[in-house]
Protein backbone atom coordinates (compact mmCIF):
# COMPACT_ATOMS: atom_id res chain seq x y z
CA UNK A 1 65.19 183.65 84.82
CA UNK A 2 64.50 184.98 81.43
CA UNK A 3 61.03 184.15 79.60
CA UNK A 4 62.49 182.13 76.72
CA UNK A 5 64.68 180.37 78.47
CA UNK A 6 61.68 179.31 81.63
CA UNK A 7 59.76 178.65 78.00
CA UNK A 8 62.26 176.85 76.57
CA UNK A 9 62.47 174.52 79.36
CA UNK A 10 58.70 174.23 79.52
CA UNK A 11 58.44 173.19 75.89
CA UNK A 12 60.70 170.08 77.15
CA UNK A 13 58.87 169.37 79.62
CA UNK A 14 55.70 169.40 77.42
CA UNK A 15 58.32 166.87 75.16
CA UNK A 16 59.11 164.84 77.74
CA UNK A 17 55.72 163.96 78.54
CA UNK A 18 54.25 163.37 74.87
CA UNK A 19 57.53 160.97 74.70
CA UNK A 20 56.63 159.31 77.89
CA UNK A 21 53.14 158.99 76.82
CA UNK A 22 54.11 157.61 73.35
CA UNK A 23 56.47 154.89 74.62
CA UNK A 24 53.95 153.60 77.45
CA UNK A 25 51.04 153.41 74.78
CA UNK A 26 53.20 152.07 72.54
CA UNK A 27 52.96 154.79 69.14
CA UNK A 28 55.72 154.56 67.69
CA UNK A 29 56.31 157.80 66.05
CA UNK A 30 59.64 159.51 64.88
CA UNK A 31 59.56 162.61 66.90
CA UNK A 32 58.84 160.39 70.04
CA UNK A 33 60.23 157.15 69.57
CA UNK A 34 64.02 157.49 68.23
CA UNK A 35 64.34 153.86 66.64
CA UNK A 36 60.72 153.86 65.63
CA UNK A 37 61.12 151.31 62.76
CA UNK A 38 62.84 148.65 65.26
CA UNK A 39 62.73 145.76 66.78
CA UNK A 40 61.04 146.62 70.89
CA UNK A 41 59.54 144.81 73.38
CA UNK A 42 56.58 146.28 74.87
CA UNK A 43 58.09 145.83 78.54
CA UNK A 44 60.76 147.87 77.56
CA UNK A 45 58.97 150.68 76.30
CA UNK A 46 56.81 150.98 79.86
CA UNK A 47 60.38 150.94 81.17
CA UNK A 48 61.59 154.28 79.14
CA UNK A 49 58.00 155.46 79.86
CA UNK A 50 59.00 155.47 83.54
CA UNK A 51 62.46 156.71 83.37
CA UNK A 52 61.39 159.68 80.59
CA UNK A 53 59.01 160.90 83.69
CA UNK A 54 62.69 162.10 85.69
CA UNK A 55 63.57 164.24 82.37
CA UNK A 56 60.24 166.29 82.85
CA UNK A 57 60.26 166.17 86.35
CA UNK A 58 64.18 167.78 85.94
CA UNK A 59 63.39 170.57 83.15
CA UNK A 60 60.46 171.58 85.39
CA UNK A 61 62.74 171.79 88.20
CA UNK A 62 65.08 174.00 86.15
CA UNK A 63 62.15 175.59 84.85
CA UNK A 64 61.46 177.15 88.18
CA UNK A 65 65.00 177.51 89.56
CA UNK A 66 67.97 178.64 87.44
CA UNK A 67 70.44 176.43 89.87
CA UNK A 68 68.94 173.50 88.19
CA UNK A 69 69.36 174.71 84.26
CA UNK A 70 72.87 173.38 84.26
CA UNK A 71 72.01 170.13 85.64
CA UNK A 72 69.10 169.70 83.18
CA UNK A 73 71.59 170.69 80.74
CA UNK A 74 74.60 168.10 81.43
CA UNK A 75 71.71 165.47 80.99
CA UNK A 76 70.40 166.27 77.76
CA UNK A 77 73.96 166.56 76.47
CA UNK A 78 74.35 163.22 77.67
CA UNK A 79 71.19 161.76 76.64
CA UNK A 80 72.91 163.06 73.06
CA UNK A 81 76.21 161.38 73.13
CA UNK A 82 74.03 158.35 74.05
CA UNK A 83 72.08 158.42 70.76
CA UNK A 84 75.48 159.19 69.27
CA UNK A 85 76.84 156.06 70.50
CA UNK A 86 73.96 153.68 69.80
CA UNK A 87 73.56 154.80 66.16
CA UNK A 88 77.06 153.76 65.58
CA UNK A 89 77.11 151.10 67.23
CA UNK A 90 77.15 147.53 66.04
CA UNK A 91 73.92 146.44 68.31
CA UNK A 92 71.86 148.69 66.04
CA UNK A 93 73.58 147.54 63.08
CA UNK A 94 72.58 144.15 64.07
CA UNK A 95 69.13 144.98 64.16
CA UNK A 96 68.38 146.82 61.10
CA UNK A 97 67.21 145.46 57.59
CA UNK A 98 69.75 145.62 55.07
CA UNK A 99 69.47 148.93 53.15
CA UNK A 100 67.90 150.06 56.54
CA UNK A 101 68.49 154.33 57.14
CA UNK A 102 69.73 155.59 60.36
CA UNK A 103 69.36 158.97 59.20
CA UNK A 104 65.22 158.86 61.08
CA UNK A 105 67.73 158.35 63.91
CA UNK A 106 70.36 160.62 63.09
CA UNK A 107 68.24 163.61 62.74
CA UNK A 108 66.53 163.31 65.99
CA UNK A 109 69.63 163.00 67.44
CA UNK A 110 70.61 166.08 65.95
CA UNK A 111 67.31 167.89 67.36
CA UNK A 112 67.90 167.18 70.76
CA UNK A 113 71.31 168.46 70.07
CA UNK A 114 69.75 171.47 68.68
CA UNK A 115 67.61 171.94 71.76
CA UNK A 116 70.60 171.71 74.30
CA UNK A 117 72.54 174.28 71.66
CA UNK A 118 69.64 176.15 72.17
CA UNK A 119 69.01 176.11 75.95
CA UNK A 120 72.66 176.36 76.69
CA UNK A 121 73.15 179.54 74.62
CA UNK A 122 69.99 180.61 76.13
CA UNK A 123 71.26 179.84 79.46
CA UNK A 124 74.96 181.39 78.92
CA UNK A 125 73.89 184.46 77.64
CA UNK A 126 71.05 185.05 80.00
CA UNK A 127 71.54 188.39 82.24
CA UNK A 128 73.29 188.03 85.42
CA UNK A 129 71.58 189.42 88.73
């Protein structure tokens, strides 16, 4: 497996976890938390604590074994047509003060995209053996 892509990989891993961390401790921050500036339950964020832990357990995974980079792959383009589909839809609305931005929301959903662009070019163009 090439360096940057095993480092790559890593580096989400290393995400994964801060994220994990942030939501069970509750710290809301924008680069961890996606709807920071919303309405949560602290239940729920000890819930995405726990299920944040599979996304670094995966990426380490794929870290170590190029079989599981496209799997790792197909989830974080997922988890980014999910964030697509909650910022449009009409339960965030709901929640938001008027005037409220979604762009906080919008541009971390466009990071993660950036980091699956990333890996997945990474991933394609790697050297076959």
């Amino acid at each position: 497996m090439p360096n940057l892509l095993r480092l790559g990989l890593l580096a989400c891993v290393a995400y994964f976890i801060a994220m994990a961390t942030a939501h069970f401790f509750g710290i809301k921050l924008p680069i961890l938390f996606v709807y920071y500036d919303t309405p949560f339950y602290a239940y729920q964020d000890k819930i995405i604590s726990f299920a944040v832990i599979s996304y670094v357990g995966l990426f380490y995974a794929a870290s170590r074994d190029i079989k599981v980079v496209p799997i790792a792959l197909a989830v974080l383009f997922a988890t980014v047509l999910g964030l697509t589909s909650v910022n449009m839809s009409e339960a965030l609305a709901s929640v938001l003060t008027e005037g409220q931005p979604t762009w906080p929301y919008w541009a971390q959903t466009g990071m993660i995209a950036m980091i699956w662009l990333v890996l997945t070019g990474l991933y394609l163009t790697r050297p076959k053996v």
